[in-house]
C-alpha atoms as a PDB file:
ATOM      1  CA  UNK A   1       0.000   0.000   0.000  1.00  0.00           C
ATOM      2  CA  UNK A   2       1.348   3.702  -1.434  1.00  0.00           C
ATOM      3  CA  UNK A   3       0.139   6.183   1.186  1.00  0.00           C
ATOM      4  CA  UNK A   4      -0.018   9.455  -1.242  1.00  0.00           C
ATOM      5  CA  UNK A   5      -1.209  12.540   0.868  1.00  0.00           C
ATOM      6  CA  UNK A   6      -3.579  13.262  -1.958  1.00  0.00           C
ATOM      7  CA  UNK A   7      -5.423  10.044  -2.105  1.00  0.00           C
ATOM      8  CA  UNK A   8      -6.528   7.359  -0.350  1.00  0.00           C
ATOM      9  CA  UNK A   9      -8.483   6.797   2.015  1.00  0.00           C
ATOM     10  CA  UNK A  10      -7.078   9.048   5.021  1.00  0.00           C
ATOM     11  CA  UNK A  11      -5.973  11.750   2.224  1.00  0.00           C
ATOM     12  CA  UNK A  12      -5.437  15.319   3.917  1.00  0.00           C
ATOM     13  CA  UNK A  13      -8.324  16.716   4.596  1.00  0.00           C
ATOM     14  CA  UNK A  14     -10.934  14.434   4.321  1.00  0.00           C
ATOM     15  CA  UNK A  15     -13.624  13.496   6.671  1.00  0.00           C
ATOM     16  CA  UNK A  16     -12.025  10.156   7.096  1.00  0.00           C
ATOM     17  CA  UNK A  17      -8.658  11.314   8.058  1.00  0.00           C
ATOM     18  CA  UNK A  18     -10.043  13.286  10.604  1.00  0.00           C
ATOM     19  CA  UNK A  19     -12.822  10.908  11.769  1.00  0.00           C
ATOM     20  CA  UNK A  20      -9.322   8.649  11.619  1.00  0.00           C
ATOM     21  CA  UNK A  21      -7.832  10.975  14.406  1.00  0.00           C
ATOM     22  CA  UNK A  22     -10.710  11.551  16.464  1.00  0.00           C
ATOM     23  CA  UNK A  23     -10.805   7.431  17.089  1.00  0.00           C
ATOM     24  CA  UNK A  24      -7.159   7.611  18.066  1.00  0.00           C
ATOM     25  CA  UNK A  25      -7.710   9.996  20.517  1.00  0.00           C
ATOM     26  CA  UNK A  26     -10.344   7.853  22.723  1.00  0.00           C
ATOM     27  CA  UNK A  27     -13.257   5.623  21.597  1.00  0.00           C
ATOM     28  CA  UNK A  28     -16.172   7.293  20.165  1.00  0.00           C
ATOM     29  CA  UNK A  29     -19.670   6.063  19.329  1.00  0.00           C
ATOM     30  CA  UNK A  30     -21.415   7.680  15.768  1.00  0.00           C
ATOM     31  CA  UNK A  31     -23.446   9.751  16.891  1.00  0.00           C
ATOM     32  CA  UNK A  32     -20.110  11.154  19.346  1.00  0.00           C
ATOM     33  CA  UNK A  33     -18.507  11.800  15.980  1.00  0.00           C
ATOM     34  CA  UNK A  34     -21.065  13.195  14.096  1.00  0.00           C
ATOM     35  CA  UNK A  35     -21.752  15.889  16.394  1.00  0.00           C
ATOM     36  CA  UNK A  36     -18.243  16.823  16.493  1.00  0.00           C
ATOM     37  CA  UNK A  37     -17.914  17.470  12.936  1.00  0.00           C
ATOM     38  CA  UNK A  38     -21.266  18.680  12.548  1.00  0.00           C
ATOM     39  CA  UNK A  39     -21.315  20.856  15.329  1.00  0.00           C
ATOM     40  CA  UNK A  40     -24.388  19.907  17.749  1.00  0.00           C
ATOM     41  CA  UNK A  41     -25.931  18.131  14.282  1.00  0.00           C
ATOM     42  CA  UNK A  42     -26.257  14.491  13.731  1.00  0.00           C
ATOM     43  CA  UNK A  43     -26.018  12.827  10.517  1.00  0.00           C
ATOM     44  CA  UNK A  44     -25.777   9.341  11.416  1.00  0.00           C
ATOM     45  CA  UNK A  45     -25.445   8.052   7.575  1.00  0.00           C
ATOM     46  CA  UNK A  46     -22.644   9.596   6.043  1.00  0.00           C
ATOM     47  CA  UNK A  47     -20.569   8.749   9.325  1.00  0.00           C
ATOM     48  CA  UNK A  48     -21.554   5.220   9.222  1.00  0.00           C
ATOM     49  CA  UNK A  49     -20.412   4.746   5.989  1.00  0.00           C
ATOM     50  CA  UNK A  50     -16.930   6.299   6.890  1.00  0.00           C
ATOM     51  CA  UNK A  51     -17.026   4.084   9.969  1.00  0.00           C
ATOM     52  CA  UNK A  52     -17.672   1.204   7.647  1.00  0.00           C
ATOM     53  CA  UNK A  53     -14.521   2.021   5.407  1.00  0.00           C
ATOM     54  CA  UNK A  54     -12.477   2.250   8.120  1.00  0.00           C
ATOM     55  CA  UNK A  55     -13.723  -0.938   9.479  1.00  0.00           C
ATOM     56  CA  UNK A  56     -13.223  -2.481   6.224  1.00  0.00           C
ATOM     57  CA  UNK A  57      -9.286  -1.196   5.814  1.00  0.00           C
ATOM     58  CA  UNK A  58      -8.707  -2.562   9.791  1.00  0.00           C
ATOM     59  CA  UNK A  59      -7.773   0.907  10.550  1.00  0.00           C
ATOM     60  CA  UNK A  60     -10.722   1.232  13.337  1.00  0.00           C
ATOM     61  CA  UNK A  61     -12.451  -1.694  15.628  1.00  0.00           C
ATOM     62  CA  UNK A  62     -15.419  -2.134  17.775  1.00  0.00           C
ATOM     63  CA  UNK A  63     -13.714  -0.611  21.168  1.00  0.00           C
ATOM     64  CA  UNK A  64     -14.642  -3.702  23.792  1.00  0.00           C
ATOM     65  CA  UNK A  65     -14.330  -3.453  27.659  1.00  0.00           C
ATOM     66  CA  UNK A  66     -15.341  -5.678  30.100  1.00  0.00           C
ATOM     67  CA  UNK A  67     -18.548  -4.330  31.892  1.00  0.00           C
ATOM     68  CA  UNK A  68     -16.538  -3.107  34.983  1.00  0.00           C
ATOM     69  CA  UNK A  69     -13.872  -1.629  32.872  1.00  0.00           C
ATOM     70  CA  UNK A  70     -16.453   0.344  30.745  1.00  0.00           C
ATOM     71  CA  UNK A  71     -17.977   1.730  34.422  1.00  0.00           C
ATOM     72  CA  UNK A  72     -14.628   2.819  35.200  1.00  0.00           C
ATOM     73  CA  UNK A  73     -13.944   5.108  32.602  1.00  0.00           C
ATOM     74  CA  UNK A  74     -18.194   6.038  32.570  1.00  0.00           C
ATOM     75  CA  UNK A  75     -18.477   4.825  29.018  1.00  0.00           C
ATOM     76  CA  UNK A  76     -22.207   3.736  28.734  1.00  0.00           C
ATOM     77  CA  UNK A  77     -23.016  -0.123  28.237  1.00  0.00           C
ATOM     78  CA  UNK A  78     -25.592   0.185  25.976  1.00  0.00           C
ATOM     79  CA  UNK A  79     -23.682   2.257  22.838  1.00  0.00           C
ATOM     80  CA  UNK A  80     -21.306   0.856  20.204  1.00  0.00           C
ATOM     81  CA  UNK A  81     -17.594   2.550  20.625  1.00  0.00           C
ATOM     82  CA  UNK A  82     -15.380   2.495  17.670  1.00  0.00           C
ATOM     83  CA  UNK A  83     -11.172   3.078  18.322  1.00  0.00           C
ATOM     84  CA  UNK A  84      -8.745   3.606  15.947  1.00  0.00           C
ATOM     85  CA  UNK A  85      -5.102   1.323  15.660  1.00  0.00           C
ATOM     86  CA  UNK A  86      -2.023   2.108  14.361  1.00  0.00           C
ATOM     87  CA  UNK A  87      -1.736   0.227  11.156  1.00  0.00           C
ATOM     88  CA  UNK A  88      -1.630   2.638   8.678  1.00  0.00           C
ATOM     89  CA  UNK A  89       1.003   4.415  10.512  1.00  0.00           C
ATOM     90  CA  UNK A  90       3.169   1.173  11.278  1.00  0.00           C
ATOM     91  CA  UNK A  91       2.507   0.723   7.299  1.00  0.00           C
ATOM     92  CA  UNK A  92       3.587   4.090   6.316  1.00  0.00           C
ATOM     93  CA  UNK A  93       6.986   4.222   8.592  1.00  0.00           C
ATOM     94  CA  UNK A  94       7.574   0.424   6.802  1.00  0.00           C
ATOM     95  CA  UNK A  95       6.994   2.020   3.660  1.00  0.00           C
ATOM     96  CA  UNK A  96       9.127   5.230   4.563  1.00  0.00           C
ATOM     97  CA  UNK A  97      12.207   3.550   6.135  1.00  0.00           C
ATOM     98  CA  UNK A  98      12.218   1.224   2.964  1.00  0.00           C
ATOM     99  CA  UNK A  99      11.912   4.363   0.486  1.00  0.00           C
ATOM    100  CA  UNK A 100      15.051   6.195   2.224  1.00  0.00           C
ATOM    101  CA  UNK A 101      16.614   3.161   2.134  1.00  0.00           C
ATOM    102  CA  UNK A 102      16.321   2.889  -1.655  1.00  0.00           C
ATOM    103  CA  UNK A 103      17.609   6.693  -2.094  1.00  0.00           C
ATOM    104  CA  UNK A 104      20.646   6.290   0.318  1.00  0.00           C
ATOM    105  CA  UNK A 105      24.568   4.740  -0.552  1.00  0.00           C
ATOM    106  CA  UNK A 106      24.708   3.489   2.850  1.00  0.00           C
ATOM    107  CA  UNK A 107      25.038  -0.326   3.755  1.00  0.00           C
ATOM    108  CA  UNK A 108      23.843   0.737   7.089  1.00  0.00           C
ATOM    109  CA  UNK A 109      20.088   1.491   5.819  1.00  0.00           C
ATOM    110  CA  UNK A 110      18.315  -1.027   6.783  1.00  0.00           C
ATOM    111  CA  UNK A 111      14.466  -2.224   6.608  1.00  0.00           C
ATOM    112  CA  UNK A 112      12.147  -2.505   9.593  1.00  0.00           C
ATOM    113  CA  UNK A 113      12.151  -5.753  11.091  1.00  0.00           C
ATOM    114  CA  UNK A 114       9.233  -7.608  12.497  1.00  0.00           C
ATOM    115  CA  UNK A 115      10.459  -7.214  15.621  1.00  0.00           C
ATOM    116  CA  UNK A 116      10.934  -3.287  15.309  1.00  0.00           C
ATOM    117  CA  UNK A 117       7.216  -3.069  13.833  1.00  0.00           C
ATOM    118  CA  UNK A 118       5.958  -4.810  17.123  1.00  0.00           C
ATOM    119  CA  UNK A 119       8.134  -2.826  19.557  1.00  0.00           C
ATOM    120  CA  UNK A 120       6.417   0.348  17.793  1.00  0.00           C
ATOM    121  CA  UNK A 121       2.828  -1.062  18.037  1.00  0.00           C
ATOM    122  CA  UNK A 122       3.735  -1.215  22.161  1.00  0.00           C
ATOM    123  CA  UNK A 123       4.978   2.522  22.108  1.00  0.00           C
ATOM    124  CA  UNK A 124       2.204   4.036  19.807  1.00  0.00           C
ATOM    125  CA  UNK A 125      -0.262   1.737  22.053  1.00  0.00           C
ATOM    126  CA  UNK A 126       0.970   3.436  25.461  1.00  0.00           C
ATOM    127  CA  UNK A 127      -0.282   5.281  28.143  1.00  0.00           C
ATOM    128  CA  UNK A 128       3.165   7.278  27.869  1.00  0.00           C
ATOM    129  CA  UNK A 129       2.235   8.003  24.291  1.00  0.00           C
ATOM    130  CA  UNK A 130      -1.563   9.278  24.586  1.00  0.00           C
ATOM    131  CA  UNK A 131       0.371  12.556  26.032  1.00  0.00           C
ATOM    132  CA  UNK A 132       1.137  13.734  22.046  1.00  0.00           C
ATOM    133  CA  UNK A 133      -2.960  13.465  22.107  1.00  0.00           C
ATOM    134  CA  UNK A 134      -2.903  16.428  25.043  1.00  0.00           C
ATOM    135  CA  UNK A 135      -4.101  20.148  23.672  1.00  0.00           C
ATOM    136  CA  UNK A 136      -1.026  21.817  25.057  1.00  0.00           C
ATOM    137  CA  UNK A 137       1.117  19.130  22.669  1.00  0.00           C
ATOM    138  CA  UNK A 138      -0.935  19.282  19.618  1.00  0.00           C
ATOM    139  CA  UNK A 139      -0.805  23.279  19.871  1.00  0.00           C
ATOM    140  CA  UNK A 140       2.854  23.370  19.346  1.00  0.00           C
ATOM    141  CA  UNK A 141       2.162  21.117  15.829  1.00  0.00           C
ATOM    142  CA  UNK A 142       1.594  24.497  13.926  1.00  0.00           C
ATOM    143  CA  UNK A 143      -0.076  23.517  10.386  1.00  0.00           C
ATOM    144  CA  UNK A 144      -0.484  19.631  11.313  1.00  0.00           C
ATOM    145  CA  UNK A 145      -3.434  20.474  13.525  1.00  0.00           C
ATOM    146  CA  UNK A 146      -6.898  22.394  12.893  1.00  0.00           C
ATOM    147  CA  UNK A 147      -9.919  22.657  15.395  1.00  0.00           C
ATOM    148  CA  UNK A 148     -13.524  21.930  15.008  1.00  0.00           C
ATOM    149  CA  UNK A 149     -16.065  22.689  17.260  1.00  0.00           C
ATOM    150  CA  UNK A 150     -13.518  22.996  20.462  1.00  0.00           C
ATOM    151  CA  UNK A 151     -11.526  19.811  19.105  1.00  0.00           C
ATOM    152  CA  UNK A 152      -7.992  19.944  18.326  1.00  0.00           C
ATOM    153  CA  UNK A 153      -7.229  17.549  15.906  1.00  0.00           C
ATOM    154  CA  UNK A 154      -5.149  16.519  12.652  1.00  0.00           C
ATOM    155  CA  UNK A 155      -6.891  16.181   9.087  1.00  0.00           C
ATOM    156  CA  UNK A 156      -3.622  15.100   7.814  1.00  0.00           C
ATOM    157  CA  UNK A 157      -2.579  12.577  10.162  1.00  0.00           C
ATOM    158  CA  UNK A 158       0.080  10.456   8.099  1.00  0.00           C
ATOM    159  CA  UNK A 159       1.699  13.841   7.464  1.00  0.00           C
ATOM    160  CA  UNK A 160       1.070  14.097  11.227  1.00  0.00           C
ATOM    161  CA  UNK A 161       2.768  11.185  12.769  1.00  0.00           C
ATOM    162  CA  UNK A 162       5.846  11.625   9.906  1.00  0.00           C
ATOM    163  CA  UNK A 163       6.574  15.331  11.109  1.00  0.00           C
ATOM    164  CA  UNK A 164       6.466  14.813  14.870  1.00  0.00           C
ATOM    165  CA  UNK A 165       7.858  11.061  15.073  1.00  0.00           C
ATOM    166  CA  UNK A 166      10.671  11.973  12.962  1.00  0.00           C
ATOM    167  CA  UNK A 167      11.438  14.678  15.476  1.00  0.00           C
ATOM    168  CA  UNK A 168      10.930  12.537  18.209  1.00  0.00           C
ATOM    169  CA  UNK A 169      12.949   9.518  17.666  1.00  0.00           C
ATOM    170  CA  UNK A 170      16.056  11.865  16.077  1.00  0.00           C
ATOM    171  CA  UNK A 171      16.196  13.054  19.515  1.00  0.00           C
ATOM    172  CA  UNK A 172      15.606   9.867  21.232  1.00  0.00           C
ATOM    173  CA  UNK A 173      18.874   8.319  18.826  1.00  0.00           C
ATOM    174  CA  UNK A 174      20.924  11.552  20.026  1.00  0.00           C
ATOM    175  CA  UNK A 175      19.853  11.721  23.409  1.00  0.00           C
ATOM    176  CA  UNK A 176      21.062   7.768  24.105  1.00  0.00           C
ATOM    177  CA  UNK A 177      24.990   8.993  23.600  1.00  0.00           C
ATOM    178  CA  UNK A 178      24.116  10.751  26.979  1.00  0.00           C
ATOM    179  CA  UNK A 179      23.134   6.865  28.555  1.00  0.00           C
ATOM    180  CA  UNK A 180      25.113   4.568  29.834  1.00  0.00           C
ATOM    181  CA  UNK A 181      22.752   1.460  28.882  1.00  0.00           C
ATOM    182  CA  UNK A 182      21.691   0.451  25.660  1.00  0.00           C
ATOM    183  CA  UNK A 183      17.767  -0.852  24.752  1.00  0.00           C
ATOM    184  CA  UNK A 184      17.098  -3.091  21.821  1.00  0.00           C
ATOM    185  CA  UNK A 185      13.610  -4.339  20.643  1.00  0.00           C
ATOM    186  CA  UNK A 186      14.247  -7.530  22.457  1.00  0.00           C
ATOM    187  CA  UNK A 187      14.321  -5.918  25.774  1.00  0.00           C
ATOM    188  CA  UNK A 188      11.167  -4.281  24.774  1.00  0.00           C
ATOM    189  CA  UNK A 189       9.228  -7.209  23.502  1.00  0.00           C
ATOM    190  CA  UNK A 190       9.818  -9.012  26.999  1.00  0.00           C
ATOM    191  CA  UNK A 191       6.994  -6.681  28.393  1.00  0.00           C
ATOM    192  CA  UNK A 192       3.576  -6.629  27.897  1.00  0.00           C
ATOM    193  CA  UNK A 193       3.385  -2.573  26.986  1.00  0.00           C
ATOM    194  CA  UNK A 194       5.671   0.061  27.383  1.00  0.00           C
ATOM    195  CA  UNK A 195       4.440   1.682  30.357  1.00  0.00           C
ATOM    196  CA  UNK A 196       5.666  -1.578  32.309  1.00  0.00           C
ATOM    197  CA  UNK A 197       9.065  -1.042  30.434  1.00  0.00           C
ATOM    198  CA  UNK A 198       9.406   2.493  31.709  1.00  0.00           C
ATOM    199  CA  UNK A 199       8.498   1.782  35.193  1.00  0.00           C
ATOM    200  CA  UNK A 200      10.903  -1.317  35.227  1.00  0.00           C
ATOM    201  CA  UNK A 201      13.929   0.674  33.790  1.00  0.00           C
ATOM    202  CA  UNK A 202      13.362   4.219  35.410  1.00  0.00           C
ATOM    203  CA  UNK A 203      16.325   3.104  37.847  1.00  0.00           C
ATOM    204  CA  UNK A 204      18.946   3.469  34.874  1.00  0.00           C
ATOM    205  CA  UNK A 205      18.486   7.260  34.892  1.00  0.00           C
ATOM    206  CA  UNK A 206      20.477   8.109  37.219  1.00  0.00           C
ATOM    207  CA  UNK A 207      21.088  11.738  38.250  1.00  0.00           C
ATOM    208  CA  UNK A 208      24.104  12.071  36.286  1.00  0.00           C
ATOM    209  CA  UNK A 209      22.177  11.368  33.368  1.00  0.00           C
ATOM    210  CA  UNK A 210      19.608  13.990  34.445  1.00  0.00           C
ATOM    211  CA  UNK A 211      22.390  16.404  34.908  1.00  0.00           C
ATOM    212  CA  UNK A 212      23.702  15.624  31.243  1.00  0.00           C
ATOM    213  CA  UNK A 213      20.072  15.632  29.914  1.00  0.00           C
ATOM    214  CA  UNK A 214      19.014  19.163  31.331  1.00  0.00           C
ATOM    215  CA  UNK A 215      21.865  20.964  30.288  1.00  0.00           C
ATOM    216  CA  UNK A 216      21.964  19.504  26.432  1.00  0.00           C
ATOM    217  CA  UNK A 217      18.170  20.324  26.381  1.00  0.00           C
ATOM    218  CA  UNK A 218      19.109  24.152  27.553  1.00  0.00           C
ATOM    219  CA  UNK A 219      21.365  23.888  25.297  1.00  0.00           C
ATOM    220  CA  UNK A 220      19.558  22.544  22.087  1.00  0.00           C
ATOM    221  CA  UNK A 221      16.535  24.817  23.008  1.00  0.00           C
ATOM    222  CA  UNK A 222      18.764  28.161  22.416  1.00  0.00           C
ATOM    223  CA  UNK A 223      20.500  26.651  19.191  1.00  0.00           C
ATOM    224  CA  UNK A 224      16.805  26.064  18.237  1.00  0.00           C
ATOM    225  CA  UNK A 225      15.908  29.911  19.104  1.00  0.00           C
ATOM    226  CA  UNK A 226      14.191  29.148  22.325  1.00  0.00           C
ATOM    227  CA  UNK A 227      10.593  29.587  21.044  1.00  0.00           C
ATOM    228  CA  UNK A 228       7.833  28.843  23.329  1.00  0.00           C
ATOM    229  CA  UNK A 229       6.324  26.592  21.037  1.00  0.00           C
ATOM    230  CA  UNK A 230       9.334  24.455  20.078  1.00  0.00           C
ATOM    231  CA  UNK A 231      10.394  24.404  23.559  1.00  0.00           C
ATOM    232  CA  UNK A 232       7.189  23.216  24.763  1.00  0.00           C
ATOM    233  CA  UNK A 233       7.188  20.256  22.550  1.00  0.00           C
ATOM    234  CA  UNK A 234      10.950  19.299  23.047  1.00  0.00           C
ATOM    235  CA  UNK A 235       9.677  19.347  26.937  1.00  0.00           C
ATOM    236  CA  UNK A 236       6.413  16.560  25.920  1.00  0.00           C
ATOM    237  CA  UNK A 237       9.521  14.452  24.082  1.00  0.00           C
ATOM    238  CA  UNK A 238      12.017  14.367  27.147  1.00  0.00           C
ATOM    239  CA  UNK A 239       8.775  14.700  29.654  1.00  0.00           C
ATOM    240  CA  UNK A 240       9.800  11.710  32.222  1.00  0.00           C
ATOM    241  CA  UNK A 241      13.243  10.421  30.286  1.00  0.00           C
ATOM    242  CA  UNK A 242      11.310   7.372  28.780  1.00  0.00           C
ATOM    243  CA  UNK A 243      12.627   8.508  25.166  1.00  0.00           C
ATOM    244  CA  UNK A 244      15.622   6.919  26.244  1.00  0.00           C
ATOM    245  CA  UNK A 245      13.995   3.878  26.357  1.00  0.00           C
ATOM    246  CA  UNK A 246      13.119   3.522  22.840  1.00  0.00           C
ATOM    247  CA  UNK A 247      15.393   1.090  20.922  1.00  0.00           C
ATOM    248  CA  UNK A 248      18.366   2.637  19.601  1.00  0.00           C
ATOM    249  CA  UNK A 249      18.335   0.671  16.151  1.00  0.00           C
ATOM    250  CA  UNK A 250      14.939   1.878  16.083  1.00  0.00           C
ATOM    251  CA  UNK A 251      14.684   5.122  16.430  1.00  0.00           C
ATOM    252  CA  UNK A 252      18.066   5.477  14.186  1.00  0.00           C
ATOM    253  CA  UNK A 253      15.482   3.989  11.303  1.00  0.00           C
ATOM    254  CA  UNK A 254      12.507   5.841  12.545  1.00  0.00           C
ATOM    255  CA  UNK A 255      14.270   9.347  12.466  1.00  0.00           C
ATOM    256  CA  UNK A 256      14.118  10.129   8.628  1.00  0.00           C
ATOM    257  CA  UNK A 257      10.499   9.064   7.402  1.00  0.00           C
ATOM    258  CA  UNK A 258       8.716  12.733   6.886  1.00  0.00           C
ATOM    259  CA  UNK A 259      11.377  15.326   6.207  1.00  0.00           C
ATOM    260  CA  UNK A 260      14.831  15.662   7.157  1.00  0.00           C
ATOM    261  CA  UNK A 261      15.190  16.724  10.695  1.00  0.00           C
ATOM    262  CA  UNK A 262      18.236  18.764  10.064  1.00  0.00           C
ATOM    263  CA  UNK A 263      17.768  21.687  12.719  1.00  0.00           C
ATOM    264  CA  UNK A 264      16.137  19.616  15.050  1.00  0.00           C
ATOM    265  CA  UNK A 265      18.962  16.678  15.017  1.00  0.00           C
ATOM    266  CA  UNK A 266      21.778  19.160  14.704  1.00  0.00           C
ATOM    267  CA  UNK A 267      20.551  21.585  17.760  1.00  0.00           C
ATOM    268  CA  UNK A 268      20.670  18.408  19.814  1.00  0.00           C
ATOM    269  CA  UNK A 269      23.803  16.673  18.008  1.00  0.00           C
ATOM    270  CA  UNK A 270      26.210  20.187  18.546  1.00  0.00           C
ATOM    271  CA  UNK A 271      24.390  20.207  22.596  1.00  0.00           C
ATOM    272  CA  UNK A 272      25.167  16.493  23.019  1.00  0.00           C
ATOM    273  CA  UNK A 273      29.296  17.459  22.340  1.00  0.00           C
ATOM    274  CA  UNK A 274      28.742  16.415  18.243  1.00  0.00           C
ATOM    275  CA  UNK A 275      31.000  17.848  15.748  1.00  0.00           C
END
């Protein structure tokens, strides 16, 4: 599968890329949905057939709780939830690693590996990573995000994820030169999610590696022009130090797949001692 911005089913700006969003920000039943994008309206049949599509591609699924579960987060019993997954964004970081790959000299390019595609379904699936879902995150995304009827979300979502993952795992593979340990998928894949990773391993950052941390953030914030807005996202990515946590391999792979991060890698390579 090609993902082309232009077409496609989650194509920028359509319905069903943002109806695509809105599910991967919590569950949502139709009529939820419809009211969002109709403001206050409902209009049960066009959103049913998007739901439908997106059912059809495996992008979305029925969101199922147990009963007490459902209580706990005061989702009602009797309504249908839909929830969106991360395949077309595993799919398009496959398809992006692969394409730089092809356009790059270096031996060292490498595919994803099964492994690395399951280790990212664990991160994107995270309690750790619903925080790039928070308003005060998706503010500092300036022309990746729109609002609707008090929402903040993305109608170009693949365009999206490439932007802001690209910046986040280039400064994930920088950052781990600070670290004295090393992660690889297999570490990861011992887990059941990432949150139990990050718990488990918070003892490795010590406060040396704070220290070291702080002061190349300070210092890759005024490379970067210390603006509020890039400052306030480069805080969400090192929020809590579990970036550093993040396979190395992987986010090496992960770091070129929607533009080249030049002035994001740099700021951090030349305030991590780079030359």
């Amino acid at each position: 599968m090609h993902y082309d911005v232009t077409e496609g089913i989650l194509k920028n700006g359509s319905l069903t890329a943002k109806i695509y969003f809105l599910l991967l920000t919590k569950p949502m039943t139709v009529s939820e949905i419809s009211r969002i994008v109709y403001n206050g309206k409902v209009q049960l049949a066009h959103i049913n057939r998007i739901i439908n599509n997106l059912s059809e591609k495996d992008y979305i699924s029925e969101y199922s709780l147990s009963r007490e579960e459902r209580r706990e987060k005061s989702i009602d019993l009797r309504n249908k939830y839909w929830k969106s997954n991360y395949k077309p964004i595993i799919e398009f970081s496959e398809q992006a690693v692969i394409a730089r790959k092809k356009g790059s000299p270096s031996k060292l390019k490498k595919n994803l590996t099964e492994k690395e595609a399951k280790a990212l379904n664990l991160i994107f699936n995270s309690k750790w990573f619903s925080k790039f879902y928070e308003e005060n995150f998706l503010k500092t995304q300036h022309g990746e995000i729109c609002k609707i009827n008090n929402y903040i979300l993305s109608e170009v979502p693949i365009r999206f994820f490439a932007f802001f993952l690209e910046e986040l795992f280039a400064i994930s593979s920088v950052l781990q030169r600070i670290a004295n340990f090393s992660i690889n998928e297999d570490d990861l894949l011992k887990e059941p999610n990432f949150d139990s990773f990050i718990e488990k391993n918070q003892g490795l950052i010590n406060e040396k590696i704070k220290i070291k941390i702080s002061r190349a953030i300070k210092n890759a914030k005024e490379n970067l022009g210390d603006y509020e807005s890039t400052n306030k996202a480069i805080d969400y990515y090192i929020r809590d130090f579990a970036i550093l946590f993040i396979p190395k391999k992987l986010s090496e792979k992960m770091s070129s797949i929607g533009r080249i991060p030049l002035t994001v890698y740099l700021a951090f390579h030349y305030a991590v001692g780079g030359r």
